[in-house]
C-alpha atoms as a PDB file:
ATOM      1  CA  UNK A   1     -26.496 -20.967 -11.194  1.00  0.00           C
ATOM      2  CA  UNK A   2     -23.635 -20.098 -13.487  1.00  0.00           C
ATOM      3  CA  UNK A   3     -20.163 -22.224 -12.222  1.00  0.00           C
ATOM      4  CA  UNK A   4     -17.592 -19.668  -9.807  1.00  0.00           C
ATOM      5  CA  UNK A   5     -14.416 -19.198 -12.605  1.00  0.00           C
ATOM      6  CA  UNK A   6     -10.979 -17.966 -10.874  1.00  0.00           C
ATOM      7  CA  UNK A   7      -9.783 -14.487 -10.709  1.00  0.00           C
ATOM      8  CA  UNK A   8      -7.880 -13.954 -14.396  1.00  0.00           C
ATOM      9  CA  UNK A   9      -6.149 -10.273 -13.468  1.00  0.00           C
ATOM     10  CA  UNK A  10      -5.539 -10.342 -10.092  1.00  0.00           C
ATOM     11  CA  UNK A  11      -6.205  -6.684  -8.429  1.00  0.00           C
ATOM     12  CA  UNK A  12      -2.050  -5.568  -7.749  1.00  0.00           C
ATOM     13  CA  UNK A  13      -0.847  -3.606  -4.773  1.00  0.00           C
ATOM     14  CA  UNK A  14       1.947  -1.931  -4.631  1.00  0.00           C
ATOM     15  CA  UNK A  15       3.427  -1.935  -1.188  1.00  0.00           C
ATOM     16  CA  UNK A  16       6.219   1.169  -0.454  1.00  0.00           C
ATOM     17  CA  UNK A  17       8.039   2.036   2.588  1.00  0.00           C
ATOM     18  CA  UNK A  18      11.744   2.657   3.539  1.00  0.00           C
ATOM     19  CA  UNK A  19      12.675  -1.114   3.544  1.00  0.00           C
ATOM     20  CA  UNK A  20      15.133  -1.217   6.253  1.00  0.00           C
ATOM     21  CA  UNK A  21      12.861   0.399   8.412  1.00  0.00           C
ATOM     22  CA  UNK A  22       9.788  -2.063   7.885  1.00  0.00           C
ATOM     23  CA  UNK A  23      11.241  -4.926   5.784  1.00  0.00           C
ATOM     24  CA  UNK A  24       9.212  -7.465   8.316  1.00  0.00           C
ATOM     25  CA  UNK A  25       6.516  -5.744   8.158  1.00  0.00           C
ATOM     26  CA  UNK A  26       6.229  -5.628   4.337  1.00  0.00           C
ATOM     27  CA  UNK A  27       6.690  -9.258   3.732  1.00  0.00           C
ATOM     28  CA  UNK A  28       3.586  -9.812   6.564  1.00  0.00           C
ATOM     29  CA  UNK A  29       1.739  -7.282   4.703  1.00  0.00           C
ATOM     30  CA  UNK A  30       2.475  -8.891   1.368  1.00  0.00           C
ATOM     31  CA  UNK A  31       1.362 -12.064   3.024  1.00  0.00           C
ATOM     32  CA  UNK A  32      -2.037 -10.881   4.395  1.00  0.00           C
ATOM     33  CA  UNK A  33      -2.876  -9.385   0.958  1.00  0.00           C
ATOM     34  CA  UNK A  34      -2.050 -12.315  -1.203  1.00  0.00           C
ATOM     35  CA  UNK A  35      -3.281 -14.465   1.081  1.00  0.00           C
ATOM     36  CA  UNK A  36      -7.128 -13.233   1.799  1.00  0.00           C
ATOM     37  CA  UNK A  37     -10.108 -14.746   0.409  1.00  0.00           C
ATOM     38  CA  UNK A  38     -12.878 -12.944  -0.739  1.00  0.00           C
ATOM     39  CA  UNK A  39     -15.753 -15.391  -2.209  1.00  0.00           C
ATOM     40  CA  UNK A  40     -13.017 -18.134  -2.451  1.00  0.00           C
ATOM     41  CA  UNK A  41     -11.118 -16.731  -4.387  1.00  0.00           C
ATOM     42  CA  UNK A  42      -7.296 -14.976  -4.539  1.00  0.00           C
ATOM     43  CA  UNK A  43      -7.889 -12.297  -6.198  1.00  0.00           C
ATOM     44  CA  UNK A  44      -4.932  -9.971  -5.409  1.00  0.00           C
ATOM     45  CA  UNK A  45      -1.367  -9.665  -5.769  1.00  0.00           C
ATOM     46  CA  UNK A  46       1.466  -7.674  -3.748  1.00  0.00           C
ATOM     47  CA  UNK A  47       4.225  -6.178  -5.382  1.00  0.00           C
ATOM     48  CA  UNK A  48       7.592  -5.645  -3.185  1.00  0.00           C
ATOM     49  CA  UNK A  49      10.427  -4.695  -5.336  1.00  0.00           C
ATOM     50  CA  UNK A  50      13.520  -5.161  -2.785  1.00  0.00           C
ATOM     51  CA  UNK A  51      16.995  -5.463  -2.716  1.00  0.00           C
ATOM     52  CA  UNK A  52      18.091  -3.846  -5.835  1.00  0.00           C
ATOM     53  CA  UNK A  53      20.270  -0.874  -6.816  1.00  0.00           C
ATOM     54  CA  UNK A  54      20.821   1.204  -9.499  1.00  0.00           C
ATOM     55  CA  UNK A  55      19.256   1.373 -12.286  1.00  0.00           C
ATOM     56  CA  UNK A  56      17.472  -1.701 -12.225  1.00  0.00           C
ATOM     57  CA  UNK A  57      16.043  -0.531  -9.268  1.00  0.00           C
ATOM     58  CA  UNK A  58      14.256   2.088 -11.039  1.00  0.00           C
ATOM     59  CA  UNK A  59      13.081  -0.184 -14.154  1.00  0.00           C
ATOM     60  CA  UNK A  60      11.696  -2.860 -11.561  1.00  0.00           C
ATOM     61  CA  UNK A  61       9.684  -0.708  -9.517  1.00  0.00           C
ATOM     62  CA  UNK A  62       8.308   1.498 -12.631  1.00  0.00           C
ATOM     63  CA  UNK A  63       7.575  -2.043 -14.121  1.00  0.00           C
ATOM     64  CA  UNK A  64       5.787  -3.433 -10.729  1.00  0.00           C
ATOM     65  CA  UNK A  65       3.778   0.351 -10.799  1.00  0.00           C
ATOM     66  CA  UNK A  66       2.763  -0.304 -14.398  1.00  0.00           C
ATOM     67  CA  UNK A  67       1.005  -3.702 -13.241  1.00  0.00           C
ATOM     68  CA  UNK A  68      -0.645  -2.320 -10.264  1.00  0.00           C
ATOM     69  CA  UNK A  69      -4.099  -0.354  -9.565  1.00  0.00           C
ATOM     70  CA  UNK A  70      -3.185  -0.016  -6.129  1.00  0.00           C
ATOM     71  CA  UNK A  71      -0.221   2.156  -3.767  1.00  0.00           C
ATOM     72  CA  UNK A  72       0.356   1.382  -0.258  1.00  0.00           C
ATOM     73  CA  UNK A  73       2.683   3.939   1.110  1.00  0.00           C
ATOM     74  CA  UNK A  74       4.343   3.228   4.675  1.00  0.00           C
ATOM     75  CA  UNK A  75       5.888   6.693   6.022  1.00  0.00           C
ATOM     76  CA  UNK A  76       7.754   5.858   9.362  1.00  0.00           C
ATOM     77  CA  UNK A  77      10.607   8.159  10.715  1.00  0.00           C
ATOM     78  CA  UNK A  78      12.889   7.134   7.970  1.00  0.00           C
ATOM     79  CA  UNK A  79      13.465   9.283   4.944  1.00  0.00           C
ATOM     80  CA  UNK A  80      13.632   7.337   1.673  1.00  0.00           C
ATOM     81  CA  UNK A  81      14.549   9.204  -1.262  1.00  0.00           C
ATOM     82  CA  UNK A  82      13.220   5.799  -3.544  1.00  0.00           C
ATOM     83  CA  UNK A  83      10.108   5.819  -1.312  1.00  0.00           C
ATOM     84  CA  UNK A  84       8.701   9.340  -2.075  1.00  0.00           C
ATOM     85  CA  UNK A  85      10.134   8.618  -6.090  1.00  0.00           C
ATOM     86  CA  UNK A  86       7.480   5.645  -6.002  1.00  0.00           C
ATOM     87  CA  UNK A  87       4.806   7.657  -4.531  1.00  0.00           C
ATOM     88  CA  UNK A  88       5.437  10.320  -7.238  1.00  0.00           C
ATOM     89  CA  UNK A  89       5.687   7.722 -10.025  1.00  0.00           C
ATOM     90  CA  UNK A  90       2.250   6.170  -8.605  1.00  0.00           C
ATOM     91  CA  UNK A  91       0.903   9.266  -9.012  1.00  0.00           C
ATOM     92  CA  UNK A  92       1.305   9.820 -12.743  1.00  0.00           C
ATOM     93  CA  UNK A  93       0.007   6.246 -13.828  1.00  0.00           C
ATOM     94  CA  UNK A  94      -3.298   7.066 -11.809  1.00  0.00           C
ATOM     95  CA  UNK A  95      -2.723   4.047  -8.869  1.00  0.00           C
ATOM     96  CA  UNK A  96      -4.894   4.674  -6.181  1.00  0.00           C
ATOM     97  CA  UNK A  97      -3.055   6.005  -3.270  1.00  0.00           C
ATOM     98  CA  UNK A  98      -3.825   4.515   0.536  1.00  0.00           C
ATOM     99  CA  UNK A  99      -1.107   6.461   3.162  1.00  0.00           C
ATOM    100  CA  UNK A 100      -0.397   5.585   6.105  1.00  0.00           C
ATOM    101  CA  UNK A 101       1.504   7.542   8.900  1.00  0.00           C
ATOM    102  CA  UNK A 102       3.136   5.228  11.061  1.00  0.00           C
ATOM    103  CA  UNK A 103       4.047   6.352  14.474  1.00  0.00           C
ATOM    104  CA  UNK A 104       6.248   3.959  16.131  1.00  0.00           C
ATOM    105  CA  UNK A 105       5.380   4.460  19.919  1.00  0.00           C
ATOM    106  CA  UNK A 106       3.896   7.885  21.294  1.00  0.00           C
ATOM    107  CA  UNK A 107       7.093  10.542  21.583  1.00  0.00           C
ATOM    108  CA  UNK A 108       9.120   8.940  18.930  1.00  0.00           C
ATOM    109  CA  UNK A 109       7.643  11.815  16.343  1.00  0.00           C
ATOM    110  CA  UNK A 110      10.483  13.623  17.390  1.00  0.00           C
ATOM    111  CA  UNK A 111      12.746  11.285  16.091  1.00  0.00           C
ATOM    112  CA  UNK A 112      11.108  12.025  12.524  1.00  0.00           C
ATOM    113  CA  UNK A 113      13.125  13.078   9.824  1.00  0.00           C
ATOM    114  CA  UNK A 114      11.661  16.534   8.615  1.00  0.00           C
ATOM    115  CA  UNK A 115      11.418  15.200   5.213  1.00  0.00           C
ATOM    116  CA  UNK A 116       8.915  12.853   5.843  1.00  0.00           C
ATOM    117  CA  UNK A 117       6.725  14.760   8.197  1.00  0.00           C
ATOM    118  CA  UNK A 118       6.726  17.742   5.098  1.00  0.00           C
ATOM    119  CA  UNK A 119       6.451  14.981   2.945  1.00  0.00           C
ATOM    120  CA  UNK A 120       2.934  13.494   4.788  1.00  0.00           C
ATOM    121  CA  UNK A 121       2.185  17.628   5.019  1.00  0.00           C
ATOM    122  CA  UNK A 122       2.402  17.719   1.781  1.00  0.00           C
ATOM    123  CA  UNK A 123       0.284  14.891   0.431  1.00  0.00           C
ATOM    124  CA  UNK A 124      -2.520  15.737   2.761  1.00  0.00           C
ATOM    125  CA  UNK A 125      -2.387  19.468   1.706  1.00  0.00           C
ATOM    126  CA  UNK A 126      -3.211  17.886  -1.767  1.00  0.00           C
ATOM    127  CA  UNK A 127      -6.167  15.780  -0.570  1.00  0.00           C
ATOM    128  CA  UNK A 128      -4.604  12.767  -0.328  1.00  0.00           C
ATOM    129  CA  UNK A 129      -6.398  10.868   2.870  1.00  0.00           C
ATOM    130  CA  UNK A 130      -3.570   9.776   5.337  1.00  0.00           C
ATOM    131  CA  UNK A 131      -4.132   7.275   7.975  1.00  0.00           C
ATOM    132  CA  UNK A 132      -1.669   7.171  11.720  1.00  0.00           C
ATOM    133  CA  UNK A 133      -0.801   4.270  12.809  1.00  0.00           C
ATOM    134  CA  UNK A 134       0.561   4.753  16.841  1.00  0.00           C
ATOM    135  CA  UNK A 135       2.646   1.642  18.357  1.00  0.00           C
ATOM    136  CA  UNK A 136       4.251  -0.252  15.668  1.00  0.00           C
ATOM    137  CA  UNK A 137       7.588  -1.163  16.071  1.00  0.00           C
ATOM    138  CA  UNK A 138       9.498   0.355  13.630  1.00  0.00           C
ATOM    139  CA  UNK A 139      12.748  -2.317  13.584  1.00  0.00           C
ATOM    140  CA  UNK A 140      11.354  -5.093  15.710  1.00  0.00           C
ATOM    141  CA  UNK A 141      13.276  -8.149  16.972  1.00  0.00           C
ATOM    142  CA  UNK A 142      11.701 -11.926  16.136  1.00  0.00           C
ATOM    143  CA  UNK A 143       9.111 -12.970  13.652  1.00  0.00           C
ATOM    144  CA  UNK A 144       6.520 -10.276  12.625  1.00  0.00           C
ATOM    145  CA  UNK A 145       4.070 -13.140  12.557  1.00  0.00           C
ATOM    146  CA  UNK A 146       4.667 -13.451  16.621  1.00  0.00           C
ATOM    147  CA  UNK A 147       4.266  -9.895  17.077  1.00  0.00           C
ATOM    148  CA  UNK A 148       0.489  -8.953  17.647  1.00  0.00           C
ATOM    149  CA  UNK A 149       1.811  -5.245  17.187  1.00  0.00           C
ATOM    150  CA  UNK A 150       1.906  -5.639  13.700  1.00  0.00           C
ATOM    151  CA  UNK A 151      -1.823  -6.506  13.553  1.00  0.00           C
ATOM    152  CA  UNK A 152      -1.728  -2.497  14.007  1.00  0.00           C
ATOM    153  CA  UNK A 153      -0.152  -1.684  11.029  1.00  0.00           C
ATOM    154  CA  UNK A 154      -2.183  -5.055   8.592  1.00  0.00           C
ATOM    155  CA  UNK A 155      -5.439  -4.604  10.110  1.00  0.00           C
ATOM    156  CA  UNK A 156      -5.921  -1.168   8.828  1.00  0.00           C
ATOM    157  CA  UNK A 157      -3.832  -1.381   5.492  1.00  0.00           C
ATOM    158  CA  UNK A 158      -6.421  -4.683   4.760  1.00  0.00           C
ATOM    159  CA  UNK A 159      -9.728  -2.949   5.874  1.00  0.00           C
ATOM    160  CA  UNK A 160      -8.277   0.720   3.297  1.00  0.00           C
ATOM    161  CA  UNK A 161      -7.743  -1.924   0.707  1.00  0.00           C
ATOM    162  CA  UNK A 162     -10.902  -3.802   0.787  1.00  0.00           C
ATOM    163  CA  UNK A 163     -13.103  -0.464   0.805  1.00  0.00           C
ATOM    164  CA  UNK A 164     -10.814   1.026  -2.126  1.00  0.00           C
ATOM    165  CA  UNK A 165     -12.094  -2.206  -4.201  1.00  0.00           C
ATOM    166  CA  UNK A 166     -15.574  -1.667  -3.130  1.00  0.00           C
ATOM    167  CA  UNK A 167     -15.169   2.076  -4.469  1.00  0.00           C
ATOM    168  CA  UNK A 168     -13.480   1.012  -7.190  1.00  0.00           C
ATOM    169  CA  UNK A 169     -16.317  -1.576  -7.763  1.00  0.00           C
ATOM    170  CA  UNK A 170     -19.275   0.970  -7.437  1.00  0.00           C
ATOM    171  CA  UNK A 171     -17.367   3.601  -9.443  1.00  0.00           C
ATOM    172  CA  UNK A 172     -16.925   0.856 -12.298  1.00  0.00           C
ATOM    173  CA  UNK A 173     -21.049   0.107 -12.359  1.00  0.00           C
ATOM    174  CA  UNK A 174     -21.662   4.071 -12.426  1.00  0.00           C
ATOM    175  CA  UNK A 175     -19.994   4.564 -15.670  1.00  0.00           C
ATOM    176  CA  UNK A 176     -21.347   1.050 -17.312  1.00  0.00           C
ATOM    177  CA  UNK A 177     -24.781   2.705 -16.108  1.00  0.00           C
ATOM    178  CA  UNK A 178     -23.958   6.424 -17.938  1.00  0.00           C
ATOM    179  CA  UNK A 179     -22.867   4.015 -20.951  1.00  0.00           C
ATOM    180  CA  UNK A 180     -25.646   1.846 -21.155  1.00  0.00           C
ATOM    181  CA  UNK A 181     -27.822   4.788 -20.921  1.00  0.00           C
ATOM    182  CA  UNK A 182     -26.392   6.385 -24.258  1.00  0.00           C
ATOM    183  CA  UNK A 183     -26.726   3.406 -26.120  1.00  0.00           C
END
């Protein structure tokens, strides 16, 4: 049996939201990602580009994009003109987008900002898959990692991420099959 070797190019994810309004929840996200083990192995990487301005801002995150084959987009009731910028640049280097609608408790969709909601109207208009999240706190007090609430938001964000590689992984033997059978 040929000896396991470690991941070289780790897969990178891109994680986006309006920080303020799920900075917690990003670093636990961040955490989960880099953190899970498939065969034994690390084999990803979260970017979070935070606490910046200007125009560094801009070169970091278009940097952190050009590194990653993944987008995670986090949409809550806070409009972020940086957060839809991301999701645009994401777009034009090809990164595979996973959305997700987060709802903070049932009623607070009213609380929305209309940019975001024609924002998520938008992206699902264009066949982008969108997944609602109901019940996460949106600016929580204490340690994310002592709030089971958040397992709402990781739980699904993991599970997208994991069948995105396993796409990504049948995809990638498809066209090595077409190749192989022009050869």
């Amino acid at each position: 049996m040929p000896e396991v070797t470690t991941v070289d190019t780790p897969i990178v994810i891109f994680i986006s939201s309006r920080q303020k309004e799920f900075e917690q929840a990003r670093r636990k996200l961040k955490e989960a990602i880099e953190t899970l083990k498939i065969f034994n192995r690390l084999p990803m990487k979260a970017e979070l580009v935070e606490r910046r301005g200007g125009s560094r801002l801009r070169r970091d995150i278009m940097t952190a994009l050009d590194a990653s084959t993944i987008y995670v987009g986090i949409f809550g009731n806070e409009y972020s003109e940086t957060t839809l910028w991301e999701f645009q640049q994401a777009m034009r280097r090809g990164l595979v987008p996973l959305v997700f609608d987060v709802i903070p408790s049932k009623g607070s969709q009213n609380k929305r900002d209309e940019r975001v909601r024609k924002f998520l109207d938008e992206a699902r208009a264009s066949g982008i898959r969108t997944v609602a999240i109901v019940g996460l706190p949106s600016r929580p007090s204490g340690w994310v990692s002592l709030d089971p609430r958040y397992r709402k938001l990781i739980d699904p964000v993991m599970a997208r991420i994991i069948n995105e590689i396993a796409e990504m992984v049948r995809q990638n033997l498809e066209i090595r099959k077409k190749l192989l059978a022009t050869e």
